[in-house]
N, C-alpha and C. Protein backbone atom coordinates (compact mmCIF):
# COMPACT_ATOMS: atom_id res chain seq x y z
N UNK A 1 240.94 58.17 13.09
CA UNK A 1 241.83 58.09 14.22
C UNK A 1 242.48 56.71 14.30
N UNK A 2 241.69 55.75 14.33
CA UNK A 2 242.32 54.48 14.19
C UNK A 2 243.58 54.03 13.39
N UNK A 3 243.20 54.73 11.82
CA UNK A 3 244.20 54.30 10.68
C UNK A 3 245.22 55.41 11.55
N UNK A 4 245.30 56.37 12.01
CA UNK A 4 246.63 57.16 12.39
C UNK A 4 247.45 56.67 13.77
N UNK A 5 246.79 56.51 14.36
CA UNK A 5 247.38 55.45 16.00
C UNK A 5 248.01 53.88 15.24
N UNK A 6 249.45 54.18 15.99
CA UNK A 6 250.34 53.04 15.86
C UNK A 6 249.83 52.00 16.80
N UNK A 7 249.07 52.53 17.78
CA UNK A 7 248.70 51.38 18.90
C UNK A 7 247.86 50.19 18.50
N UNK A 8 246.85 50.98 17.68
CA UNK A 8 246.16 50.01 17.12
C UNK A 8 246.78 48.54 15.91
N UNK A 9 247.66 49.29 15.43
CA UNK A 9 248.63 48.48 14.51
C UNK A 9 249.21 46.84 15.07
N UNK A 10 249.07 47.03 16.65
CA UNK A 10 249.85 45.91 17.02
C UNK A 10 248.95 44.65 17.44
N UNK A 11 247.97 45.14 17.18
CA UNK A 11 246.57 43.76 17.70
C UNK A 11 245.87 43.05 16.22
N UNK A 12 244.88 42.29 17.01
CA UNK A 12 244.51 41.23 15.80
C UNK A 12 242.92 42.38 15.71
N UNK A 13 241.99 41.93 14.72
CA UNK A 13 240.90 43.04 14.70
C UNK A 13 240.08 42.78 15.92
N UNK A 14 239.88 41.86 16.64
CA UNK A 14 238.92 41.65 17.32
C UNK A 14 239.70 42.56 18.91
N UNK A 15 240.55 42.85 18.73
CA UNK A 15 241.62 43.62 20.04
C UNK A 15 241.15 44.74 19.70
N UNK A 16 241.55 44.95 18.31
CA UNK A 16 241.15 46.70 18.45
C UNK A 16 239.68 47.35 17.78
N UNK A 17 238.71 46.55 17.77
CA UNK A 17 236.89 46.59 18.37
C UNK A 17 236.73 46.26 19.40
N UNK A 18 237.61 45.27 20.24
CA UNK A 18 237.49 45.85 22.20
C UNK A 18 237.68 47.31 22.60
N UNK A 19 238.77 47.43 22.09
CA UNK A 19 238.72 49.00 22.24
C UNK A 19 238.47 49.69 22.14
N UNK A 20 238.24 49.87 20.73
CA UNK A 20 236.73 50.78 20.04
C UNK A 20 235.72 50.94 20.94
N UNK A 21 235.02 49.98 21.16
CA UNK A 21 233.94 49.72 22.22
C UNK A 21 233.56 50.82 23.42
N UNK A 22 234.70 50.71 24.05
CA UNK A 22 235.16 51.79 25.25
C UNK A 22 236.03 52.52 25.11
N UNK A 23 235.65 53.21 24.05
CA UNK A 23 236.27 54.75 23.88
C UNK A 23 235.27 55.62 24.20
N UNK A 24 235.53 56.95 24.67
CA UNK A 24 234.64 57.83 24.96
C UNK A 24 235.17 59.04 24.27
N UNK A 25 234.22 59.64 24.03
CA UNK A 25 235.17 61.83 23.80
C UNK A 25 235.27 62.48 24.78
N UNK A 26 236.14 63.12 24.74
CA UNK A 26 236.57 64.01 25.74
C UNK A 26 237.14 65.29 24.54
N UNK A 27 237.16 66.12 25.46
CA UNK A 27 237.23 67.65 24.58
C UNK A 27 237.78 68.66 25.42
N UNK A 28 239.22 69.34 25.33
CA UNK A 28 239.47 70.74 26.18
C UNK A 28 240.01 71.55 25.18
N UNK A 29 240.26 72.48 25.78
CA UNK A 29 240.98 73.94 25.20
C UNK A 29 242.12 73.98 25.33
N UNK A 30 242.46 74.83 24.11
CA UNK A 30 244.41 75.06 24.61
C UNK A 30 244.59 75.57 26.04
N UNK A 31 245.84 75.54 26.52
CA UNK A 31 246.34 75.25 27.74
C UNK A 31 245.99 74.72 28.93
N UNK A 32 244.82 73.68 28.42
CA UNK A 32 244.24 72.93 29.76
C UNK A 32 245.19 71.89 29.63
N UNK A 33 244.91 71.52 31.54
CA UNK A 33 245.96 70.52 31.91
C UNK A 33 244.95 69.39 31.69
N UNK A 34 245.83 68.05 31.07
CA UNK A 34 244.79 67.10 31.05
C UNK A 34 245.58 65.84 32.17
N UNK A 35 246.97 65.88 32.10
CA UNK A 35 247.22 65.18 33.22
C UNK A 35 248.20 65.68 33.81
N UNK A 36 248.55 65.41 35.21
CA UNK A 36 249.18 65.85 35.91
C UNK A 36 250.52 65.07 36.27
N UNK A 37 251.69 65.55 36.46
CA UNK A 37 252.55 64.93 36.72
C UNK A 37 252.18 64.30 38.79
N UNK A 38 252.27 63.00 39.12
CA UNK A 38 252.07 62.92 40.42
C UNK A 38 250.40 62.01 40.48
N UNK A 39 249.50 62.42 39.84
CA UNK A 39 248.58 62.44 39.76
C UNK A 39 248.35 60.25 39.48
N UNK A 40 247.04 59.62 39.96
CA UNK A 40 246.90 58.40 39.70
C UNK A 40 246.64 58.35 38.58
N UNK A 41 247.20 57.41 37.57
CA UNK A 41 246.72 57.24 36.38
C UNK A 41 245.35 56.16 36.18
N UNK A 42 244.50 56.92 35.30
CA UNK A 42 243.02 56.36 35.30
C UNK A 42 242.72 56.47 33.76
N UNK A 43 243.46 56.50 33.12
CA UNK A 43 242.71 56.88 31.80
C UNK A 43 244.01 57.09 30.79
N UNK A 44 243.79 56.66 29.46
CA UNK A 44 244.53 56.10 28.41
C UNK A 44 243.73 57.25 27.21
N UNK A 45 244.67 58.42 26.47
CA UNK A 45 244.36 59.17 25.97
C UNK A 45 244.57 58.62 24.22
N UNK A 46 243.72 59.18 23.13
CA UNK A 46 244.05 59.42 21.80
C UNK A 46 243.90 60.34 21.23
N UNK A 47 244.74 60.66 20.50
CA UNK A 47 244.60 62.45 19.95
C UNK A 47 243.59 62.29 18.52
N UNK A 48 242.38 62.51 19.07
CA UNK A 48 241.71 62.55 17.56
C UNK A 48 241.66 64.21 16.91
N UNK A 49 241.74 64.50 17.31
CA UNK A 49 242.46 66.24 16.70
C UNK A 49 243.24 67.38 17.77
N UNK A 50 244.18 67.63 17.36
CA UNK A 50 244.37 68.75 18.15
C UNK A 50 246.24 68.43 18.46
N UNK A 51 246.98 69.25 19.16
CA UNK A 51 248.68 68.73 19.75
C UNK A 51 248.26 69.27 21.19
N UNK A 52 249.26 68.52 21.86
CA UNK A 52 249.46 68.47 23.36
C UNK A 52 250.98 68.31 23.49
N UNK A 53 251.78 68.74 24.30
CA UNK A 53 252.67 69.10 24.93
C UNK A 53 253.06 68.10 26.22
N UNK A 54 254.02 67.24 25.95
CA UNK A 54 254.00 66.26 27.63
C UNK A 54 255.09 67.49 28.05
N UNK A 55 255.26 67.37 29.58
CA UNK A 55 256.00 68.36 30.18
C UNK A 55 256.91 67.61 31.32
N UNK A 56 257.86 67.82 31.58
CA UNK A 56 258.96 67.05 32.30
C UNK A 56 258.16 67.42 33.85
N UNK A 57 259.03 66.55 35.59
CA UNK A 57 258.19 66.74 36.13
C UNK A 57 258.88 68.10 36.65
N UNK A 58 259.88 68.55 36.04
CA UNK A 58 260.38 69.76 36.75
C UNK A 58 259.03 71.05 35.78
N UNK A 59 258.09 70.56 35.44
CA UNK A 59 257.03 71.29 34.97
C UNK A 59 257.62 72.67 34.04
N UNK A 60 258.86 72.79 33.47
CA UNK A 60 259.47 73.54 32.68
C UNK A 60 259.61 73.11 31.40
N UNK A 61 260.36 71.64 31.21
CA UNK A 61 260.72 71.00 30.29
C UNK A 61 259.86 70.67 29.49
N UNK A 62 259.70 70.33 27.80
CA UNK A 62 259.15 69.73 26.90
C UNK A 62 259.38 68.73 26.42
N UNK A 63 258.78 67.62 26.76
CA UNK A 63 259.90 66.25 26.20
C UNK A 63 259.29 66.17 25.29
N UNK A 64 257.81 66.28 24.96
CA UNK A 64 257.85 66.03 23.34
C UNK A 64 256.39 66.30 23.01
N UNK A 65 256.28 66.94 21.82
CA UNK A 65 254.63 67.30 21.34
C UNK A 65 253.81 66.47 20.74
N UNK A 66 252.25 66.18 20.95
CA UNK A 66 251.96 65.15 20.36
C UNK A 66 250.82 65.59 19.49
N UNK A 67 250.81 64.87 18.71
CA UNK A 67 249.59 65.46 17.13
C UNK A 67 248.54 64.37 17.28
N UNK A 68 247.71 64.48 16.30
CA UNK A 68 246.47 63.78 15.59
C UNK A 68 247.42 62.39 15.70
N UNK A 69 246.56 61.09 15.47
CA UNK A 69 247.25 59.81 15.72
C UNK A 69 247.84 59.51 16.83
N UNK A 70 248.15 60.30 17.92
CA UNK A 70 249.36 59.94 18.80
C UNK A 70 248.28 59.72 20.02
N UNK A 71 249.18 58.87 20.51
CA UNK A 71 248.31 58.66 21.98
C UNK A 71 249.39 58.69 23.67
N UNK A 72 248.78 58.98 24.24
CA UNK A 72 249.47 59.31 25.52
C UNK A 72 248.79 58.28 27.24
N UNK A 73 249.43 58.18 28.20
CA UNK A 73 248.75 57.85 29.37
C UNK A 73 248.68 56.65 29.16
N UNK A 74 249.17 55.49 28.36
CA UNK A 74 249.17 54.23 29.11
C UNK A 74 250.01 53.31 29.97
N UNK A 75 251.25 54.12 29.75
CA UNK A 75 252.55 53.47 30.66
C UNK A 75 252.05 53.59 32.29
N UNK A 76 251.18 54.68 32.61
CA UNK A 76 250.55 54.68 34.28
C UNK A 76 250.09 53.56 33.99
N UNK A 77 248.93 53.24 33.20
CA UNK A 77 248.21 51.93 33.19
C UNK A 77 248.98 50.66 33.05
N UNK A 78 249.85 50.69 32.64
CA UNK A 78 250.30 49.73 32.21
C UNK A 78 251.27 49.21 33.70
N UNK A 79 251.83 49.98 34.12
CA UNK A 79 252.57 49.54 34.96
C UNK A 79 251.95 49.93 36.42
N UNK A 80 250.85 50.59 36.32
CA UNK A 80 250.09 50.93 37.59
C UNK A 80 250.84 51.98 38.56
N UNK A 81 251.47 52.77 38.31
CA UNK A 81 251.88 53.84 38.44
C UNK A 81 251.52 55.12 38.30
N UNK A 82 251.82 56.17 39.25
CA UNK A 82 251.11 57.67 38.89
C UNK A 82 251.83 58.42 37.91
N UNK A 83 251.55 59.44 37.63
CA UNK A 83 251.62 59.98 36.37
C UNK A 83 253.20 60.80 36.31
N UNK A 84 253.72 60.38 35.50
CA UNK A 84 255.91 60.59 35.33
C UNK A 84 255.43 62.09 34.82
N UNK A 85 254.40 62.38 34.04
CA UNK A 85 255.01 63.98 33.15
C UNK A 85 253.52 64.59 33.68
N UNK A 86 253.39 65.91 33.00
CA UNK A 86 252.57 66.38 32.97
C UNK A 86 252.02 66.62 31.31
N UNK A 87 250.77 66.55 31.22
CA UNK A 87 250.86 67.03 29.82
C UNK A 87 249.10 68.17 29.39
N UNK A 88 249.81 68.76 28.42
CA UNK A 88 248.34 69.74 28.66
C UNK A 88 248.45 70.43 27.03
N UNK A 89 247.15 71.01 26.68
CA UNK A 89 246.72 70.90 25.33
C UNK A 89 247.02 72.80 24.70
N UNK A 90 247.84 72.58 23.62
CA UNK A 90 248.69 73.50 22.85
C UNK A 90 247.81 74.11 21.68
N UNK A 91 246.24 73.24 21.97
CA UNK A 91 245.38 74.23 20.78
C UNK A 91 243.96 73.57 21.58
N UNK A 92 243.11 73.57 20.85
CA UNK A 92 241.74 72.63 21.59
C UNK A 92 241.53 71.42 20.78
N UNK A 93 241.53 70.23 21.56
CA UNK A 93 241.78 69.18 21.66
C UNK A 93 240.33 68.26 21.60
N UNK A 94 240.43 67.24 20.41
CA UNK A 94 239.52 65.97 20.44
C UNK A 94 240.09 64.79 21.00
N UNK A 95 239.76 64.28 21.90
CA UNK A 95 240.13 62.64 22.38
C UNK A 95 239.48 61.61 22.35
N UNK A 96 239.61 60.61 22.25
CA UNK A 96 239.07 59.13 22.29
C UNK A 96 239.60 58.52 23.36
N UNK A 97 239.15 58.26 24.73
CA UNK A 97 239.28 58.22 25.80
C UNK A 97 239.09 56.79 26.76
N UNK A 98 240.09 56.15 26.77
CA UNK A 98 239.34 54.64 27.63
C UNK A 98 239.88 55.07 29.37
N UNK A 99 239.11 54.46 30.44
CA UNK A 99 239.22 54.10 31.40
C UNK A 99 240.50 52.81 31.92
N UNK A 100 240.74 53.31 32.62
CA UNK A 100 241.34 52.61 33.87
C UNK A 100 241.21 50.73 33.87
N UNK A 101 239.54 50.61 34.41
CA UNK A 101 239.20 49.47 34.27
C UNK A 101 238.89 48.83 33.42
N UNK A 102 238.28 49.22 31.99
CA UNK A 102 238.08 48.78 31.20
C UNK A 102 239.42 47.82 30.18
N UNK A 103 240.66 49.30 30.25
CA UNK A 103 241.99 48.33 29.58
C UNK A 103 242.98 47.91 30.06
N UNK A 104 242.36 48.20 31.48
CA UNK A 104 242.87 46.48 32.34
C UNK A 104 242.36 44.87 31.93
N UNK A 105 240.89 45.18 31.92
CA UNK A 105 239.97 43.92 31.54
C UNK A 105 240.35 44.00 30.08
N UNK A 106 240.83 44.62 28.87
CA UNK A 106 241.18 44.61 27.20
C UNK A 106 242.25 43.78 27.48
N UNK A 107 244.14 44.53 28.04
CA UNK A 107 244.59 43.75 28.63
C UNK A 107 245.18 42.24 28.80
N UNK A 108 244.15 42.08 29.95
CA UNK A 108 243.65 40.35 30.43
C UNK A 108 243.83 39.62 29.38
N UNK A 109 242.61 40.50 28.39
CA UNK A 109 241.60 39.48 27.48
C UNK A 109 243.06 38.74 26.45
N UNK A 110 243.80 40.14 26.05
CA UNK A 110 244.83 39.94 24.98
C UNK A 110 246.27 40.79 25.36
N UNK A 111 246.93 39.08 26.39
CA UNK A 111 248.17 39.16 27.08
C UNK A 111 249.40 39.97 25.70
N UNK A 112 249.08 39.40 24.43
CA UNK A 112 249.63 39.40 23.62
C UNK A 112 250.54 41.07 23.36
N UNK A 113 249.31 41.68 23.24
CA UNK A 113 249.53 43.11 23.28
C UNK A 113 249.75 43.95 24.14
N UNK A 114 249.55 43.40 25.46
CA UNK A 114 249.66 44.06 26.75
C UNK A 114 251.52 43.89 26.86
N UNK A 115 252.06 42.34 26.77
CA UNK A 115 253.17 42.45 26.87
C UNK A 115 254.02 42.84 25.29
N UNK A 116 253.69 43.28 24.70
CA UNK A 116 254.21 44.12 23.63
C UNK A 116 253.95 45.63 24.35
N UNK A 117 253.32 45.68 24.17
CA UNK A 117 253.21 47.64 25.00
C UNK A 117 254.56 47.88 26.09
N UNK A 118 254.69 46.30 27.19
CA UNK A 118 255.64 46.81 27.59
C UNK A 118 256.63 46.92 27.33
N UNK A 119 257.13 46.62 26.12
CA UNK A 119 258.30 46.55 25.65
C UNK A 119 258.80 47.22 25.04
N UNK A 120 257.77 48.34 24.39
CA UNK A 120 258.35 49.18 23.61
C UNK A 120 257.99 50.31 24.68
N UNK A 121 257.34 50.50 25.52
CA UNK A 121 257.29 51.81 26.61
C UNK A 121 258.14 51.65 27.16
């Protein structure tokens, strides 16, 4: 998962074994909702197997499908904002999962990458 996430690409190694660190699994089935459009953002997703579907908030639209490598949910975090799309899982789904607080405190640690994230989100 690591070598396929672009996210990881943009830190030094010791950034992305913070992260490592506080990853968790998480696991659903096709057509579960995993976030909600509206909803507080708490959690920073990685697709370690499976596609997901983000969904516009008119809950019709498809803005775009996401595969293995791709990661979703940090622009809430990042900018501390609730959740712009909805998005929910198009087969059954592996994740690598950080918290809220934790990559706030990652973050902090390494301004470097935090203000790169915002720039390209």
């Amino acid at each position: 998962m690591i070598r396929k996430a672009r996210f990881f690409y943009l830190g030094s190694p010791a950034f992305v074994v913070e992260v490592c660190r506080h990853l968790y699994p998480k696991i659903c089935q096709s057509s579960d909702t995993i976030i909600r459009v509206g909803e507080i953002a708490d959690k920073f997703y990685f697709i370690k197997k499976g596609r997901v579907e983000i969904i516009c908030h008119d809950n019709r639209t498809t803005i775009a499908i996401l595969e293995s490598g791709a990661y979703f949910g940090e622009i809430g975090l990042l900018i501390k904002a609730k959740r712009t799309a909805t998005v929910r899982a198009l087969a059954p789904c592996h994740f690598e999962v950080i918290d809220k607080e934790n990559f706030d405190n990652i973050m902090e640690a390494f301004p470097d990458q935090r203000d790169y994230l915002l720039k390209v989100n």
